[in-house]
Protein backbone atom coordinates (compact mmCIF):
# COMPACT_ATOMS: atom_id res chain seq x y z
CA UNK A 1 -4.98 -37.67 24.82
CA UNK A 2 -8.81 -37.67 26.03
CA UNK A 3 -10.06 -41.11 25.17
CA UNK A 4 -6.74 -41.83 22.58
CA UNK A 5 -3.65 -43.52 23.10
CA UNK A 6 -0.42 -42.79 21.14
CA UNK A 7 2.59 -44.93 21.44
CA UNK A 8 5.55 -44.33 18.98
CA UNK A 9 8.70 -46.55 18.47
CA UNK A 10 12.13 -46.14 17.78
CA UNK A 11 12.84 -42.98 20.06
CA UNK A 12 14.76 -42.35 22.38
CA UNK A 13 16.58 -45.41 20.92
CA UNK A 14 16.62 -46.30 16.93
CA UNK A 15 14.99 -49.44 16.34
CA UNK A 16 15.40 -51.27 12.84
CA UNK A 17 12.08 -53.10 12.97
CA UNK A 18 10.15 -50.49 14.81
CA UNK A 19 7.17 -50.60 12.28
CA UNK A 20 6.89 -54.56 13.19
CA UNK A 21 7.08 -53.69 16.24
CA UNK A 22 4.02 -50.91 16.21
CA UNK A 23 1.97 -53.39 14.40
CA UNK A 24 2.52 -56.75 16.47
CA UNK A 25 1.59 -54.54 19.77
CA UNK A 26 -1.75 -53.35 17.73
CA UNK A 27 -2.46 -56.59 17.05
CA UNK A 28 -2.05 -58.07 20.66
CA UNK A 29 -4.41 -54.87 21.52
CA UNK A 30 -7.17 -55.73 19.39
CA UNK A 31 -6.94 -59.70 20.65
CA UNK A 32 -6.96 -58.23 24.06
CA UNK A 33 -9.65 -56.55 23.65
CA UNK A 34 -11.55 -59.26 22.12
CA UNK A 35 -10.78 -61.52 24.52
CA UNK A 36 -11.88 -59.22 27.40
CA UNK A 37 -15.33 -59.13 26.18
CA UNK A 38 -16.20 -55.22 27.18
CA UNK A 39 -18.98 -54.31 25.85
CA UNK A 40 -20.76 -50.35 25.36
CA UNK A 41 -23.49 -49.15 27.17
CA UNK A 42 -25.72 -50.66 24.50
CA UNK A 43 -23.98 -54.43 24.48
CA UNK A 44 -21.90 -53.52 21.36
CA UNK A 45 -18.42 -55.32 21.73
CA UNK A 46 -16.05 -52.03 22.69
CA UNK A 47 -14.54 -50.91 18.97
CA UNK A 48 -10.93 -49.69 18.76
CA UNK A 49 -9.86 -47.60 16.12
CA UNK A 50 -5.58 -47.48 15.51
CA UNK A 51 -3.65 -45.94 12.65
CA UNK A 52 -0.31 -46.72 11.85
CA UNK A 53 2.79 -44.09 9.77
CA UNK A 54 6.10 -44.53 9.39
CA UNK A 55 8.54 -41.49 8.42
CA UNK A 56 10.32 -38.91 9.51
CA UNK A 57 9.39 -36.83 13.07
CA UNK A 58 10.59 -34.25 15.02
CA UNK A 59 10.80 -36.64 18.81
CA UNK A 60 11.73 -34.58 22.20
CA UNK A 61 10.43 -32.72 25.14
CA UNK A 62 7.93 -30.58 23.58
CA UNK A 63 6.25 -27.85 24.98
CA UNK A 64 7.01 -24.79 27.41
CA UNK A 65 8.63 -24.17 30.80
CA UNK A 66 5.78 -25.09 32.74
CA UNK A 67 4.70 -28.49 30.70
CA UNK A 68 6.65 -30.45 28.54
CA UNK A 69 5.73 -34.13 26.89
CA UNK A 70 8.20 -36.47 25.22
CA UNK A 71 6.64 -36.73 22.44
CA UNK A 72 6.36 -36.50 18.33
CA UNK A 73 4.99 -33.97 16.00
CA UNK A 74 4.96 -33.69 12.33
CA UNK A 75 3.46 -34.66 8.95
CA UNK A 76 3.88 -38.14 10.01
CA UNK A 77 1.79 -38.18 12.77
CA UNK A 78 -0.51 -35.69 11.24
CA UNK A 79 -1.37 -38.88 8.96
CA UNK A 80 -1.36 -41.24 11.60
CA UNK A 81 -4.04 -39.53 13.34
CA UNK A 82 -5.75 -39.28 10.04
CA UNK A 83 -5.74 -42.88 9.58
CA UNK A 84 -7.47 -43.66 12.83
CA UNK A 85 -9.98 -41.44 11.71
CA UNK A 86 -10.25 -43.08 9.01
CA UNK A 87 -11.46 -46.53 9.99
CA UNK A 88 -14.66 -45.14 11.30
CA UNK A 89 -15.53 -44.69 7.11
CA UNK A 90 -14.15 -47.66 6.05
CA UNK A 91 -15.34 -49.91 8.92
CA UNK A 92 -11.87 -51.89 9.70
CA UNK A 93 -9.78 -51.00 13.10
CA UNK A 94 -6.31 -50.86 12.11
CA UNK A 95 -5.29 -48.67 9.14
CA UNK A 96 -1.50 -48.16 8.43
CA UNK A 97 0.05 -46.20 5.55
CA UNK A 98 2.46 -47.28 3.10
CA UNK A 99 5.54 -46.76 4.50
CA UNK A 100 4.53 -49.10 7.35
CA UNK A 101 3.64 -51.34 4.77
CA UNK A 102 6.73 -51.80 3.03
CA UNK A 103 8.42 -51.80 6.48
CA UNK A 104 6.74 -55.04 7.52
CA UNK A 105 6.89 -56.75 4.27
CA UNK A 106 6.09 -60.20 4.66
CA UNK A 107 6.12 -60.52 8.32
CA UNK A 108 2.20 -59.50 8.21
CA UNK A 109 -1.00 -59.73 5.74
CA UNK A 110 -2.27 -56.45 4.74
CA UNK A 111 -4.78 -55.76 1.76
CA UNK A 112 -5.16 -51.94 0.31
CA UNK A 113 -8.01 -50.58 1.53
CA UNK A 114 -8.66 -46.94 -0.92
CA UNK A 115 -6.78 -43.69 -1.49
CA UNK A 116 -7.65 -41.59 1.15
CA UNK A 117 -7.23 -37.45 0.67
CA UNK A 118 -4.76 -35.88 3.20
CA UNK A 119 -4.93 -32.22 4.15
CA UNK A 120 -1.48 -30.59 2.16
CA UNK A 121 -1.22 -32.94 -0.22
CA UNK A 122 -2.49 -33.09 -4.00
CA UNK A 123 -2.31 -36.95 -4.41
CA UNK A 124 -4.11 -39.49 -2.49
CA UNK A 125 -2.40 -41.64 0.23
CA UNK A 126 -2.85 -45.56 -0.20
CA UNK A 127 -3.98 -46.89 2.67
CA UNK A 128 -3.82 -50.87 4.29
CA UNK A 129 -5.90 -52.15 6.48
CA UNK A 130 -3.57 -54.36 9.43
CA UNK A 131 -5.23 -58.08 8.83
CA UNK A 132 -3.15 -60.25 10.83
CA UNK A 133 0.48 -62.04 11.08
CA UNK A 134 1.22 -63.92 7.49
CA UNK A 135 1.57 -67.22 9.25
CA UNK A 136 -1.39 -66.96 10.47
CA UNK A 137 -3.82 -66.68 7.34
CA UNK A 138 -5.97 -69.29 6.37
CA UNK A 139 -8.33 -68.76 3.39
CA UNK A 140 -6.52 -65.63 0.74
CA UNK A 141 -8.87 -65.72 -1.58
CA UNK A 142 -11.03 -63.09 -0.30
CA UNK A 143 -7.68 -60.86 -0.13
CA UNK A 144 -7.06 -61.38 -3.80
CA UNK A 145 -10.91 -60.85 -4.68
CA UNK A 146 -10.76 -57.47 -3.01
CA UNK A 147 -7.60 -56.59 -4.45
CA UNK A 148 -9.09 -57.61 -8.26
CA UNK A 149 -11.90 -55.62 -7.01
CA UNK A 150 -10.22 -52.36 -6.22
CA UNK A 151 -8.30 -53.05 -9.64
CA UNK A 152 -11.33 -53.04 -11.55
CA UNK A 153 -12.85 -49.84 -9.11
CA UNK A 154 -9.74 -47.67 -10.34
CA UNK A 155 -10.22 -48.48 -14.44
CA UNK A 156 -14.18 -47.47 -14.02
CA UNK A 157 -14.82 -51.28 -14.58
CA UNK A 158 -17.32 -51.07 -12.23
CA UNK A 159 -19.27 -54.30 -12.78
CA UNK A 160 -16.63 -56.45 -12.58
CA UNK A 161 -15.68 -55.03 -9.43
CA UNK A 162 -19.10 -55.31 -7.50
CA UNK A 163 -18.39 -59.04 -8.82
CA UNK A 164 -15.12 -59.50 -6.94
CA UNK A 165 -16.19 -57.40 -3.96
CA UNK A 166 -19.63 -59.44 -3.54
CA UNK A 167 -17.23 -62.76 -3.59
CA UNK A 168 -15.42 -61.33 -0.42
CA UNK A 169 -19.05 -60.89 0.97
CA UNK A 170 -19.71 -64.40 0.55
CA UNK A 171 -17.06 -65.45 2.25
CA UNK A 172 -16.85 -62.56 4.95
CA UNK A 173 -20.77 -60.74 5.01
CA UNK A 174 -19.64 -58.61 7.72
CA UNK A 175 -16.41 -57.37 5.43
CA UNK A 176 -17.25 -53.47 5.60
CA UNK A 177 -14.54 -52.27 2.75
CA UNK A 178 -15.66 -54.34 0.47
CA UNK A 179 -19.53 -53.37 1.17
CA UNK A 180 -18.83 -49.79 0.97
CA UNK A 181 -16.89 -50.41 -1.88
CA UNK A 182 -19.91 -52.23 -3.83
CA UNK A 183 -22.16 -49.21 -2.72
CA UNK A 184 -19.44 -47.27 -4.05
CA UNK A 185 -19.82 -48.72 -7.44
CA UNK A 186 -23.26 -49.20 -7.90
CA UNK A 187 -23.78 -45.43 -7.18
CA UNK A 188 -21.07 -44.93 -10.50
């Protein structure tokens, strides 16, 4: 779909762990990537940008007599795309919602990112940012910083907040979420 990708598991065939799935192939993408080295015109490393929903879709040949693409539509994928979009504001590559989330469980660190507003709806969709397999996390500290940080963020308690955000910046300066999120603050 001009410079996107979309991939979508569990059709034509049910899968039971189709979200793990989706997420250990976007993480094998992004390590791929890395590992490739490409580079933009200006010597930037080449930035991805994936998001991640799990639900319900219509899945089929979809279009008219003259072109039709398996594919999905719906609300579902509506927010998937919106979640893609969404990492260019919050400065992290792989966004998945929180049906995905509870889907992988365990299997896979996560930390909330914000409540993002989706066209249709009147409440705010938590979004995760995709951090890596569980096994493979070292230091959590800086997960449970950010989390104490968005805590604090959502009572108004915003000093204590740019506290536990700047902590995740000492430990992770490039860590865009939780810069944003300190700019965030200071400006309330």
């Amino acid at each position: 779909i001009g410079d996107a990708v979309m991939a979508f598991w569990g059709a034509p065939t049910a899968q039971e762990d189709h979200a793990l799935l989706c997420c250990r192939a976007t993480l094998l993408c992004r390590q791929a990537i890395e590992a490739a080295g490409i580079a933009d015109d200006n010597g930037r490393p080449l930035q991805i940008r994936i998001g991640i929903n799990s639900g319900r879709m219509l899945v089929g040949n979809i279009g008219s007599e003259l072109r039709l693409n398996y594919t999905v539509i719906g609300d579902t994928v509506n927010v998937a795309s919106r979640l893609e979009g969404a990492n260019k504001q919050y400065g992290t590559q792989i966004l998945i919602g929180s049906e995905t989330k509870r889907l992988v469980g365990e299997a896979l660190t996560t930390r909330e990112i914000d409540s993002i507003a989706v066209y249709g709806r009147a409440a705010g969709l938590a979004v995760y940012e995709l951090v890596g397999p569980s096994d493979q996390a070292s230091d959590q500290q800086w997960l449970i910083d950010y989390e104490k940080g968005l805590a604090n963020y959502r009572q108004r308690e915003f000093s204590g907040a740019i506290r536990s955000f700047e902590a995740v910046l000492s430990v992770r300066p490039q860590d865009a979420p939780a810069a944003l999120m300190v700019e965030r603050c200071r400006d309330l």
